[in-house]
C-alpha atoms as a PDB file:
ATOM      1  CA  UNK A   1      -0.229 -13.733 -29.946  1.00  0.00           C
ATOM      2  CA  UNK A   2      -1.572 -10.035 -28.169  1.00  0.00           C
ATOM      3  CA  UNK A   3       1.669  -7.941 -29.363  1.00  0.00           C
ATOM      4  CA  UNK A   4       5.133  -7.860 -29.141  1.00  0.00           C
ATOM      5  CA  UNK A   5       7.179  -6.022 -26.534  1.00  0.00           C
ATOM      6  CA  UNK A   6      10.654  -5.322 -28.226  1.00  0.00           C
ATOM      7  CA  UNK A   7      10.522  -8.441 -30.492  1.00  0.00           C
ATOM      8  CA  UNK A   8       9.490 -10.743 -27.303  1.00  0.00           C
ATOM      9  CA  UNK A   9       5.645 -12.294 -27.890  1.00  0.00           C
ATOM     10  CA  UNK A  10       3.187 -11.945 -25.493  1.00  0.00           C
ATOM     11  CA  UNK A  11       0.739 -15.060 -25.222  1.00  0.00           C
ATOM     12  CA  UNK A  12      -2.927 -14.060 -25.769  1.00  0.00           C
ATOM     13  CA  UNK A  13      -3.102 -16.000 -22.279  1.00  0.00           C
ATOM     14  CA  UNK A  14      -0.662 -13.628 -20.333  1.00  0.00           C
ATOM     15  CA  UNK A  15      -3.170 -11.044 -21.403  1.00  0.00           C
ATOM     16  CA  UNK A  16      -6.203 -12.291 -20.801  1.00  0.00           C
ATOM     17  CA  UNK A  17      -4.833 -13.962 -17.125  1.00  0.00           C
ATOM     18  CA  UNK A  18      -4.024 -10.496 -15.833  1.00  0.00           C
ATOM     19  CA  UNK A  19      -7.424  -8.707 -17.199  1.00  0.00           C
ATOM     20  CA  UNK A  20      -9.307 -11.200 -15.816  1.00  0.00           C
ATOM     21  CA  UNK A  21      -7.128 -10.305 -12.143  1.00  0.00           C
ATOM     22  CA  UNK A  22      -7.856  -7.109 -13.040  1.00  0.00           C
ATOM     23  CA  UNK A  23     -11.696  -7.850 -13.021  1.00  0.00           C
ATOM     24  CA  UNK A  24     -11.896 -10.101  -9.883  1.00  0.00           C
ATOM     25  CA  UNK A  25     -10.579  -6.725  -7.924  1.00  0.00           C
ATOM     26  CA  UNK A  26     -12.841  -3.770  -9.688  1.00  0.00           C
ATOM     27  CA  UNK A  27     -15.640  -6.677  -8.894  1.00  0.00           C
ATOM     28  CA  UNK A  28     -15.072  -6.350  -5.348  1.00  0.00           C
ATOM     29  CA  UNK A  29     -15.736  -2.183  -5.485  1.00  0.00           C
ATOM     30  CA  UNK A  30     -18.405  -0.475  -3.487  1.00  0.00           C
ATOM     31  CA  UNK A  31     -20.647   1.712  -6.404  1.00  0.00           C
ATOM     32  CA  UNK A  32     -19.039   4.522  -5.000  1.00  0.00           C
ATOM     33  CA  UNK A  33     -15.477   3.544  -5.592  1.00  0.00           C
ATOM     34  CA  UNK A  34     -16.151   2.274  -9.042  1.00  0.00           C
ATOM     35  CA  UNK A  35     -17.611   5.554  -9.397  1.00  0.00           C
ATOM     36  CA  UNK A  36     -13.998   6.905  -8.270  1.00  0.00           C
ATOM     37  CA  UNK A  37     -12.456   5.368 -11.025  1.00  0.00           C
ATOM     38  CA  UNK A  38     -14.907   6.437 -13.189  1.00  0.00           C
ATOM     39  CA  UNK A  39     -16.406   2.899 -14.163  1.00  0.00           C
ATOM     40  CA  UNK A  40     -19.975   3.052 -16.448  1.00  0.00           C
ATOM     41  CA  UNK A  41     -22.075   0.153 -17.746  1.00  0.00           C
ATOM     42  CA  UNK A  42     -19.618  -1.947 -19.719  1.00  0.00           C
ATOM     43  CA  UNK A  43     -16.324   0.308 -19.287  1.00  0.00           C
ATOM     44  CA  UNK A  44     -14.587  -2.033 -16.215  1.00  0.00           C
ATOM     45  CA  UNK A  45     -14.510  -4.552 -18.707  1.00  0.00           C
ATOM     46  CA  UNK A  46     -12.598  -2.105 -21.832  1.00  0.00           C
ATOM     47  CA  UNK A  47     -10.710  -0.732 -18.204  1.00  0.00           C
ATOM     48  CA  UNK A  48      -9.848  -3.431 -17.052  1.00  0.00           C
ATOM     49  CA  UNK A  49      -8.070  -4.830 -20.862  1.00  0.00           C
ATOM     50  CA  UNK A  50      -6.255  -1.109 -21.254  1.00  0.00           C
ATOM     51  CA  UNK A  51      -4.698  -1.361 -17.318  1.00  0.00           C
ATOM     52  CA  UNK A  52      -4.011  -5.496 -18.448  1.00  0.00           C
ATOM     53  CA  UNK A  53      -1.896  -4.768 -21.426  1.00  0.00           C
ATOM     54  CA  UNK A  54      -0.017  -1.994 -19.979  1.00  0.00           C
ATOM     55  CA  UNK A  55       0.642  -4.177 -16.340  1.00  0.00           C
ATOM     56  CA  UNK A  56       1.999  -6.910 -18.835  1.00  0.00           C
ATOM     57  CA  UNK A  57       4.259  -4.147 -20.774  1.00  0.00           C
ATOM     58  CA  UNK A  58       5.447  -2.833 -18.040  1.00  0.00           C
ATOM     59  CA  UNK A  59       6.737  -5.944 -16.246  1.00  0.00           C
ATOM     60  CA  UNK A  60       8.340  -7.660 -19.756  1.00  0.00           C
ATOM     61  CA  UNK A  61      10.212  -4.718 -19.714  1.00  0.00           C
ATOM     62  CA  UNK A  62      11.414  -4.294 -16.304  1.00  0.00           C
ATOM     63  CA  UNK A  63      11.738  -8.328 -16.728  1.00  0.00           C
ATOM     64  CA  UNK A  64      14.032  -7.774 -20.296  1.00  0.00           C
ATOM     65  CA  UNK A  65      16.307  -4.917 -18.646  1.00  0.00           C
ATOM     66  CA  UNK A  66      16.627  -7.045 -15.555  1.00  0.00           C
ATOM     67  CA  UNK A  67      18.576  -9.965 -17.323  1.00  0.00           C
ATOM     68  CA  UNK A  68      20.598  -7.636 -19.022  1.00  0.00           C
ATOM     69  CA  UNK A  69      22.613  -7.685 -15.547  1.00  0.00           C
ATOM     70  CA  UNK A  70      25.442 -10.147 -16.421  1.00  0.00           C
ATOM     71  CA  UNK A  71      26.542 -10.198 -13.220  1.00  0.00           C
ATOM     72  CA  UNK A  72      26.541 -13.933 -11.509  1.00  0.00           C
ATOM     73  CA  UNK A  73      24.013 -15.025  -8.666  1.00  0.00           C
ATOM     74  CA  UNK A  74      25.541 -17.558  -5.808  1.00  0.00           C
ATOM     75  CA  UNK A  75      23.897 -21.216  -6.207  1.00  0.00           C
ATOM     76  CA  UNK A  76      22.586 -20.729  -2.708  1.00  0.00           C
ATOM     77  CA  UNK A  77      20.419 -17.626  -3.772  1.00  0.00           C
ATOM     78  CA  UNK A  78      19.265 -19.438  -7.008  1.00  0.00           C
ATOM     79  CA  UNK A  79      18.428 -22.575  -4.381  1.00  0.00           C
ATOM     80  CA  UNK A  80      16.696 -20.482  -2.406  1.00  0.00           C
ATOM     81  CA  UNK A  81      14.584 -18.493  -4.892  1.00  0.00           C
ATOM     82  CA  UNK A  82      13.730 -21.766  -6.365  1.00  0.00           C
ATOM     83  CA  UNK A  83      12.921 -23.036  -3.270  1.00  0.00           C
ATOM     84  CA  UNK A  84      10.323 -20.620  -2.651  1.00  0.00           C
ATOM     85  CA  UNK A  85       8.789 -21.416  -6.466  1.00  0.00           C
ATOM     86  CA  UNK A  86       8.248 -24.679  -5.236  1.00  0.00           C
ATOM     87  CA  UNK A  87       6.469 -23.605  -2.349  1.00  0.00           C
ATOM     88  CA  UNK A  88       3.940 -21.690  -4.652  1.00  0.00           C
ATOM     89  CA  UNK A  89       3.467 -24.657  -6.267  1.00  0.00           C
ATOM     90  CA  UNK A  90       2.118 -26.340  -3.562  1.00  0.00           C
ATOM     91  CA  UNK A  91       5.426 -28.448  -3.335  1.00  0.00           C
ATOM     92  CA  UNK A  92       7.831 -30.561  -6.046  1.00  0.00           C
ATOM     93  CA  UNK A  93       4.724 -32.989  -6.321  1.00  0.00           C
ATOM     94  CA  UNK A  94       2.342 -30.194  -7.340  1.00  0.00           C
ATOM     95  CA  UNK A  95       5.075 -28.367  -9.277  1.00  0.00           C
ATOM     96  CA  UNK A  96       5.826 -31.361 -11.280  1.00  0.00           C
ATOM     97  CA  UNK A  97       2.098 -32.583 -12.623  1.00  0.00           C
ATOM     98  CA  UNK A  98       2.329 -28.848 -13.738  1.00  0.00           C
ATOM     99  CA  UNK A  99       4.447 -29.925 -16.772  1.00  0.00           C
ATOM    100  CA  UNK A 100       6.961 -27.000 -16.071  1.00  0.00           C
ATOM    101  CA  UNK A 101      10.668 -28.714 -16.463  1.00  0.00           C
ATOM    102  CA  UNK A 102      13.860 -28.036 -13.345  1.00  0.00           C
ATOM    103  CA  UNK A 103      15.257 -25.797 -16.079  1.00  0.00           C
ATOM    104  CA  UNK A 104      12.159 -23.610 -16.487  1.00  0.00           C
ATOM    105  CA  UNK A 105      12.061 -22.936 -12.650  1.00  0.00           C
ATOM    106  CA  UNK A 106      15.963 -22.235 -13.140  1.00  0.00           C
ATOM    107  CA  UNK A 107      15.377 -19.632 -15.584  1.00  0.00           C
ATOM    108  CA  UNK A 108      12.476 -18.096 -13.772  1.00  0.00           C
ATOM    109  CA  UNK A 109      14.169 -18.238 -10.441  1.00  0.00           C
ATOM    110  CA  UNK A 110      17.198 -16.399 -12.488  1.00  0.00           C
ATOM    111  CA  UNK A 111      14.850 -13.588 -13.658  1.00  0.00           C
ATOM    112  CA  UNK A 112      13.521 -13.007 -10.439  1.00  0.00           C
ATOM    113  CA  UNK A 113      16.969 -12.865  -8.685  1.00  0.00           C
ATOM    114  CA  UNK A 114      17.918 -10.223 -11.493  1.00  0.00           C
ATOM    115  CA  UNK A 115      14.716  -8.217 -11.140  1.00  0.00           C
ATOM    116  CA  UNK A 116      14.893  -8.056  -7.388  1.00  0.00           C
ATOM    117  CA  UNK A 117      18.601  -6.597  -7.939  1.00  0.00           C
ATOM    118  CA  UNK A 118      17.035  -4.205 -10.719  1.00  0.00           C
ATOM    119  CA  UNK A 119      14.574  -2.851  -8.233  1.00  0.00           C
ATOM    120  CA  UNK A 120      17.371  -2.900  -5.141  1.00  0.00           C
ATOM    121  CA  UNK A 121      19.634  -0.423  -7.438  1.00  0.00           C
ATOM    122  CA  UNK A 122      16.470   1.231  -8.490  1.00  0.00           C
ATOM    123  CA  UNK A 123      15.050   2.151  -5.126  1.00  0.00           C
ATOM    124  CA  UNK A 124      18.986   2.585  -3.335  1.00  0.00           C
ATOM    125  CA  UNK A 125      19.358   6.152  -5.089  1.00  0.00           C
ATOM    126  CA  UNK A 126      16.109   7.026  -2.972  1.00  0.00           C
ATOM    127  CA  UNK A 127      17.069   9.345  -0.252  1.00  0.00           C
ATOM    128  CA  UNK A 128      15.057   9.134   3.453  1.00  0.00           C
ATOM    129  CA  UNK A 129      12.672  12.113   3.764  1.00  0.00           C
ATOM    130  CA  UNK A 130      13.371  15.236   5.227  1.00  0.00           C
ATOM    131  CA  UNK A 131      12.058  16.678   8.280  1.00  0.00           C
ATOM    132  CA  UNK A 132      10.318  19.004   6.778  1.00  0.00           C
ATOM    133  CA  UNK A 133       8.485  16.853   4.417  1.00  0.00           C
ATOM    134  CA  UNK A 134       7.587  14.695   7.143  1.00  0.00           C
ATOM    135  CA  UNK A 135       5.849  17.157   9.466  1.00  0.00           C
ATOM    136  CA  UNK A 136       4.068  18.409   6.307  1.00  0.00           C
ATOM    137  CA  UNK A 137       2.424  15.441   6.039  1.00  0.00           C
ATOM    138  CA  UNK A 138       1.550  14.963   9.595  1.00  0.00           C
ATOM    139  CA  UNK A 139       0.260  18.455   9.854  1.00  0.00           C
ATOM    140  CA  UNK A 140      -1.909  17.413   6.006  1.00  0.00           C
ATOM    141  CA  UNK A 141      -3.019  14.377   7.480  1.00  0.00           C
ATOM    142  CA  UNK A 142      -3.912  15.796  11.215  1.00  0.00           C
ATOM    143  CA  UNK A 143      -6.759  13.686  11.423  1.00  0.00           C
ATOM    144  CA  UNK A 144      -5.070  10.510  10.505  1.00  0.00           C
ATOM    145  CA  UNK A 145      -3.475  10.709  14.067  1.00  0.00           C
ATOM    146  CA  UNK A 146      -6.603  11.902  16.282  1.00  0.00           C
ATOM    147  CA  UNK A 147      -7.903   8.739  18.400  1.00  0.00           C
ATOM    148  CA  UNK A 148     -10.480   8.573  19.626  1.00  0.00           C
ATOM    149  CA  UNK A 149     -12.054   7.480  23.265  1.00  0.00           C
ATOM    150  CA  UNK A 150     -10.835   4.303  24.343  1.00  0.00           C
ATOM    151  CA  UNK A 151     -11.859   1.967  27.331  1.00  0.00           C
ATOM    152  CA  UNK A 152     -10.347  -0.651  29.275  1.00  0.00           C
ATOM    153  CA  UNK A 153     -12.974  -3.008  30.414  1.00  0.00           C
ATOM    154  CA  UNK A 154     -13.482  -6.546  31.702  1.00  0.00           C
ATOM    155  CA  UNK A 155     -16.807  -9.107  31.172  1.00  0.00           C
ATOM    156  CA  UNK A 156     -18.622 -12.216  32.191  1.00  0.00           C
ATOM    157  CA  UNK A 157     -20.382 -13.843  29.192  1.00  0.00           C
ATOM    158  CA  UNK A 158     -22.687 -17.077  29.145  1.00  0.00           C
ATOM    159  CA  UNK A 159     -23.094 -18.057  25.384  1.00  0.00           C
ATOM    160  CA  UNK A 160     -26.530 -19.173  24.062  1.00  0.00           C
ATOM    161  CA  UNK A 161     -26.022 -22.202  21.631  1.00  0.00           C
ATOM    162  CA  UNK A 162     -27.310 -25.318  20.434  1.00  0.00           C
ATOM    163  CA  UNK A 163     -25.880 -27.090  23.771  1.00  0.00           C
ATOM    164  CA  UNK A 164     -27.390 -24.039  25.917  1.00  0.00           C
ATOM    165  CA  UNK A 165     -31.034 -22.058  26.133  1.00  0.00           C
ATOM    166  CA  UNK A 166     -31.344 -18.528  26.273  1.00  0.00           C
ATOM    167  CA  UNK A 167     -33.423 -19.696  29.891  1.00  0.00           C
ATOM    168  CA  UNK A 168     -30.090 -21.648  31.146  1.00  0.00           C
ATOM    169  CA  UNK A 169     -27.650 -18.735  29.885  1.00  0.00           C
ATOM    170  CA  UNK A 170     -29.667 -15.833  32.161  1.00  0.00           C
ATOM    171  CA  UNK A 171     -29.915 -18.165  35.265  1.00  0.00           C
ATOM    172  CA  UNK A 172     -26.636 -18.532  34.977  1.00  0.00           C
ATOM    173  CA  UNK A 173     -26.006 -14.958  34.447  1.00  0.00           C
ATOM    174  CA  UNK A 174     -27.858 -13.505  37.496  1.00  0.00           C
ATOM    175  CA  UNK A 175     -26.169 -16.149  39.759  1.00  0.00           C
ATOM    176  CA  UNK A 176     -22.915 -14.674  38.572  1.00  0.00           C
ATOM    177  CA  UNK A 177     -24.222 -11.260  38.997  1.00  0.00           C
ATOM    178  CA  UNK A 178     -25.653 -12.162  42.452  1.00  0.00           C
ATOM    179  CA  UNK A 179     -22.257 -13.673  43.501  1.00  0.00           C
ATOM    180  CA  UNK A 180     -20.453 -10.078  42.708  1.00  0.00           C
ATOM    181  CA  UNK A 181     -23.440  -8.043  44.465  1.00  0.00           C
ATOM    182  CA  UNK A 182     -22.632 -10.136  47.662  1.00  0.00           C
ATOM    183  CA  UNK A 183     -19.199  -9.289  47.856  1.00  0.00           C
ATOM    184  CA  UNK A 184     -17.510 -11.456  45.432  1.00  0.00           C
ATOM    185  CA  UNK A 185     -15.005  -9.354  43.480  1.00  0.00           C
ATOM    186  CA  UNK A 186     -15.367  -9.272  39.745  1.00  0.00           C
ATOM    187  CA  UNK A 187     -12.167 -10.849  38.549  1.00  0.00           C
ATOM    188  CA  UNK A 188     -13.365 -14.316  40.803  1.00  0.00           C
ATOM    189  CA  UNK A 189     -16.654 -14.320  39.422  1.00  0.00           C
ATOM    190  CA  UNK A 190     -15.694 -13.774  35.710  1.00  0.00           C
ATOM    191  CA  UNK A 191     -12.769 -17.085  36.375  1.00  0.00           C
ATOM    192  CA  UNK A 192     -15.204 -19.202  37.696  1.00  0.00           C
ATOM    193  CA  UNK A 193     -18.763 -18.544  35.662  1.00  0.00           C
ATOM    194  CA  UNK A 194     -17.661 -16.641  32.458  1.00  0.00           C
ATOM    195  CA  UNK A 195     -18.016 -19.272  29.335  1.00  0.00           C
ATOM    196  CA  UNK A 196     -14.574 -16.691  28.316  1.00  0.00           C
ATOM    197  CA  UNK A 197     -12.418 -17.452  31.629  1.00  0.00           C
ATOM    198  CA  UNK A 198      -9.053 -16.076  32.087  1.00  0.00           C
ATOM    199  CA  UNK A 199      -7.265 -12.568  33.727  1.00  0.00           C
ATOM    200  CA  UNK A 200     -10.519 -11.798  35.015  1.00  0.00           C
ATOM    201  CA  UNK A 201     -12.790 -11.635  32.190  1.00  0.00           C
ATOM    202  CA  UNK A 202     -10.150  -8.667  31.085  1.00  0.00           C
ATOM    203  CA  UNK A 203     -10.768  -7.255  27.417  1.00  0.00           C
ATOM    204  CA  UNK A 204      -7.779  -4.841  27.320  1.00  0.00           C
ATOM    205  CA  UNK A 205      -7.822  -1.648  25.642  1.00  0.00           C
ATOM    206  CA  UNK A 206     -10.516  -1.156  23.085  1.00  0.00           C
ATOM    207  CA  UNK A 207     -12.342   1.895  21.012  1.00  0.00           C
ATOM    208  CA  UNK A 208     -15.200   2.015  19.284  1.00  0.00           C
ATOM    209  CA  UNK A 209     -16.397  -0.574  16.311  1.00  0.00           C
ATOM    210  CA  UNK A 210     -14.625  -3.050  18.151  1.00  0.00           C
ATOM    211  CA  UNK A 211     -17.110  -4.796  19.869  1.00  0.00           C
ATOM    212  CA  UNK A 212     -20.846  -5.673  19.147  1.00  0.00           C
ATOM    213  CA  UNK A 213     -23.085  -2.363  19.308  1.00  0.00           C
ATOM    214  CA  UNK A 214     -25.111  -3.864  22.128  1.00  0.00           C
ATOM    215  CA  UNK A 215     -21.670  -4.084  24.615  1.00  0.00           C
ATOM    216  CA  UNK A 216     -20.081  -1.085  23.660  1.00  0.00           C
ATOM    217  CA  UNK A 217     -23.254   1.217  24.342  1.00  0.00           C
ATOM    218  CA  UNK A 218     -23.201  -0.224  28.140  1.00  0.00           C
ATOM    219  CA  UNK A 219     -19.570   0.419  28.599  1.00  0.00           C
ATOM    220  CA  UNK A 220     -18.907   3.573  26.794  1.00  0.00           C
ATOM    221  CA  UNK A 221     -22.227   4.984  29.113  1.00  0.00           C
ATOM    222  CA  UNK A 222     -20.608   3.710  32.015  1.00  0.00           C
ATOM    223  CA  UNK A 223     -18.392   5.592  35.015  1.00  0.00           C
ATOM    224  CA  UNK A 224     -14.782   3.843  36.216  1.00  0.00           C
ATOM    225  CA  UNK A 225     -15.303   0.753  38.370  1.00  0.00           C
ATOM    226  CA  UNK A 226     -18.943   0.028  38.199  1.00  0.00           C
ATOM    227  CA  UNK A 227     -20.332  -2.956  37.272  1.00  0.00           C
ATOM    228  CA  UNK A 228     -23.154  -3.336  34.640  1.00  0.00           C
ATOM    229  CA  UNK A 229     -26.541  -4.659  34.654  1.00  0.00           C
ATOM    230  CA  UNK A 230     -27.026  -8.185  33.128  1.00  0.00           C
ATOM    231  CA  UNK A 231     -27.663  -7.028  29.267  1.00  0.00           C
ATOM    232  CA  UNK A 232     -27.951  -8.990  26.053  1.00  0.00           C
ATOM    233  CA  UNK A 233     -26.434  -9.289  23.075  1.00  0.00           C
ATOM    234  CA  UNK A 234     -26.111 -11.462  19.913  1.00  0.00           C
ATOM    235  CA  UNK A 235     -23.965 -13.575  21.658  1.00  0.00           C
ATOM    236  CA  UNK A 236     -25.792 -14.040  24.910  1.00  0.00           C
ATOM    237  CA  UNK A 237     -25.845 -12.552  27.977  1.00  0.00           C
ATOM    238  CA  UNK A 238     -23.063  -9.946  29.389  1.00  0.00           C
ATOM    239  CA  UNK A 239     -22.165  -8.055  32.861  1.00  0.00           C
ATOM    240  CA  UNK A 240     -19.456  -5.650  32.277  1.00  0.00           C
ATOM    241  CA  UNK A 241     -16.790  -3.916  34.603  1.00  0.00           C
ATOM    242  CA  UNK A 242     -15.028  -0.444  33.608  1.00  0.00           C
ATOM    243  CA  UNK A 243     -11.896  -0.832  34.307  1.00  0.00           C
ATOM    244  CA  UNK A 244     -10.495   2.821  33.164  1.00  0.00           C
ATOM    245  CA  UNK A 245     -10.894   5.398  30.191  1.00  0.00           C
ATOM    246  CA  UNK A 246      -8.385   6.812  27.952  1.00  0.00           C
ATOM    247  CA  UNK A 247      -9.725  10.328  26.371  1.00  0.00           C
ATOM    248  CA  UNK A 248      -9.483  10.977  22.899  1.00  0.00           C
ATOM    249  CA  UNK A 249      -6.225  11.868  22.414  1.00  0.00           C
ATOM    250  CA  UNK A 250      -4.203  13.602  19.241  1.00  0.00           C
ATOM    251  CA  UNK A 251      -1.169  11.896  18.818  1.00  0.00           C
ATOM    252  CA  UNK A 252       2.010  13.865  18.659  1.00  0.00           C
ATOM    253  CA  UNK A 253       4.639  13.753  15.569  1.00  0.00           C
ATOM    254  CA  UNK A 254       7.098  12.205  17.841  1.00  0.00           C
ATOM    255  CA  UNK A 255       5.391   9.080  18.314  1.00  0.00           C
ATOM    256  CA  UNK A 256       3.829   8.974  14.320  1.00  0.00           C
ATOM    257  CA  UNK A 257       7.451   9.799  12.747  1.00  0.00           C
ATOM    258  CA  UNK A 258       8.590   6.227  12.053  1.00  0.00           C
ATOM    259  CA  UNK A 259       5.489   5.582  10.107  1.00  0.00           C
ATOM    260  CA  UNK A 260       5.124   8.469   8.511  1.00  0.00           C
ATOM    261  CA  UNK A 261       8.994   8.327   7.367  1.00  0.00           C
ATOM    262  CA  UNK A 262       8.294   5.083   6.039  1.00  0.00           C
ATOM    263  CA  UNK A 263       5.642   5.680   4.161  1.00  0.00           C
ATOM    264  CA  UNK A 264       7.092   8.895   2.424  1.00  0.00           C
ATOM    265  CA  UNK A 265      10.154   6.244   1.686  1.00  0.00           C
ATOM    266  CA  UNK A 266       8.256   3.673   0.098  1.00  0.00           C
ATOM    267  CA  UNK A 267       6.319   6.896  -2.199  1.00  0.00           C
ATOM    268  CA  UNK A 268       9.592   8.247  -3.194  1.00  0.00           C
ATOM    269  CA  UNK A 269      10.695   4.835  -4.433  1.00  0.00           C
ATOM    270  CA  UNK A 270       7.790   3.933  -5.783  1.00  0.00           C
ATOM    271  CA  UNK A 271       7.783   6.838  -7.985  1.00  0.00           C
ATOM    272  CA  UNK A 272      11.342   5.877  -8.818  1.00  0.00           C
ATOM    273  CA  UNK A 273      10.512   2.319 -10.064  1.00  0.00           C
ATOM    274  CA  UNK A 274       7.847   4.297 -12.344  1.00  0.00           C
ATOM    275  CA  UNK A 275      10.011   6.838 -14.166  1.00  0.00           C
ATOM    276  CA  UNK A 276      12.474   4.132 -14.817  1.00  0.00           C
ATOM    277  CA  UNK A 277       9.438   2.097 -16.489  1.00  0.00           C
ATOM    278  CA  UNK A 278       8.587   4.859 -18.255  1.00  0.00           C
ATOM    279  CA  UNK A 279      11.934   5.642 -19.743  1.00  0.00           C
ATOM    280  CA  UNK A 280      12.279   2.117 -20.585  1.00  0.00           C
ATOM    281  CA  UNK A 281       8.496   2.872 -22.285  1.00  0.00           C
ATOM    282  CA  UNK A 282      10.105   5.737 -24.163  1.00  0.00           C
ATOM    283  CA  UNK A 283      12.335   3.426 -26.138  1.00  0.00           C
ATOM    284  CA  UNK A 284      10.453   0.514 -26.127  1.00  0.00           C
ATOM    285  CA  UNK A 285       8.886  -1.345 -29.804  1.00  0.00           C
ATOM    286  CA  UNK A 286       5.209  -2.691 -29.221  1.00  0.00           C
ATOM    287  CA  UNK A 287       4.210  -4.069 -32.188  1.00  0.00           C
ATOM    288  CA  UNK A 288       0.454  -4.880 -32.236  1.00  0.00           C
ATOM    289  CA  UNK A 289      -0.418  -8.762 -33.393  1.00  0.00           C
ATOM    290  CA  UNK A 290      -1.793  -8.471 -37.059  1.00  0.00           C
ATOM    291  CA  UNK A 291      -5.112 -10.119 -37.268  1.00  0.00           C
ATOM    292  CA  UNK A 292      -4.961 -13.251 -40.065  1.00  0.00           C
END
């Protein structure tokens, strides 16, 4: 046993199952976000144990308060929140070489019925933001909303592989290329040759760090409706049409609101689901396990 959480044990497994969750994500950290959190030789490990225990608290408690709630659940919402147990599982096959019983997935689907309604009357005393607040944070976060240049461009691509030389791709490449300089439009060429056929060899709308490095320094250099030189890249060989540019552009609030309304929403109720843990914290008994 780890400790007790108002009389209720917690497994030594339940701890050591979410520390070692815990782990797997601080693993995937750059240096310089482990440096954020403020991670030394040795410490992720002790950090990642201190955040375990209190994750564990904090849901047993949310988990205990939840099925105080007497009130009954429909057999078609316990159905379906077994149901999607199942599915976790892997299926009723998977679920039963687990050695959990029917009335164990009962109970859990119960508790997590009766935690969902905890969190529903929780997070329904949250009010939606007010205008104010929400062009606070767009002017805060004026960056967040700058875009920058975009371009709207088309291409003809012949693929170097295993089935294909790098000598067969470029023949193939300047006959294409030769087709559009003698009067062949683009869009036919790109149907006919292009090992990506389709709406012309059209790419949509794209900015920067989208593509390869090698095709978007051709097409961000290039002017509206001219066609590219046959140029190379990882993939094989490209031509490229321009199509159009849009400018780097600053978004206005009117088009940003929704999002930014939402995500003030989701804040405010997050903070609401943690100062109801942390009055259930206040008056919570965690007894420490008492080594033999």
């Amino acid at each position: 046993m780890a400790f007790k959480v108002n009389g209720e044990s917690v497994a030594d497994a339940m701890l050591a199952a979410e520390t070692e969750s815990l782990l797997a994500r601080f693993r995937q950290l750059s240096p310089e976000q482990r440096a954020q959190f403020g991670f030394q030789d040795g410490s992720m490990e002790q950090r990642a144990h201190e955040w375990a225990r209190e994750n564990v608290i904090e849901r047993i408690l949310m988990r205990q308060e939840a099925l105080r709630d007497a009130e009954p659940i429909p057999e078609e919402t316990l159905e379906q929140a077994e149901e999607a147990m199942y599915k976790r599982f892997g299926g009723r096959e998977k679920f039963a070489e687990s050695g959990m019983t029917p009335e164990t997935i009962r109970a859990e689907a119960e508790a997590t019925v009766k935690l969902d309604r905890l969190l529903g009357r929780i997070t329904s005393r949250v009010k939606a933001p007010k205008t104010s607040d929400v062009a606070a944070r767009y002017r805060h976060e004026k960056e967040r909303w700058q875009t920058g240049e975009q371009v709207h461009a088309a291409h003809i691509v012949k693929h170097i592989n295993e089935q294909v030389s790098e000598e067969e791709a470029r023949k193939a490449i300047d006959e294409a290329k030769a087709e559009i300089e003698g009067g062949a439009t683009f869009e036919e060429v790109a149907d006919k040759a292009s090992d990506c056929p389709g709406n012309g060899g059209d790419l949509g709308w794209f900015g920067r760090g989208k593509m390869v490095d090698e095709f978007e320094n051709v097409v961000f250099a290039m002017e509206p409706g001219h066609v590219s030189d046959v140029f190379r890249s990882v993939f094989g060989f490209h031509i490229a049409k321009l199509l159009e540019i849009r400018p780097s552009t600053h978004l206005p609030l009117s088009e940003v609101k929704g999002q930014i309304e939402l995500e003030l929403k989701r804040e405010a109720e997050n903070k609401a689901v943690e100062a109801f843990v942390d009055k259930l914290r206040e008056k919570a008994v965690i007894e420490d396990a008492v080594p033999a």
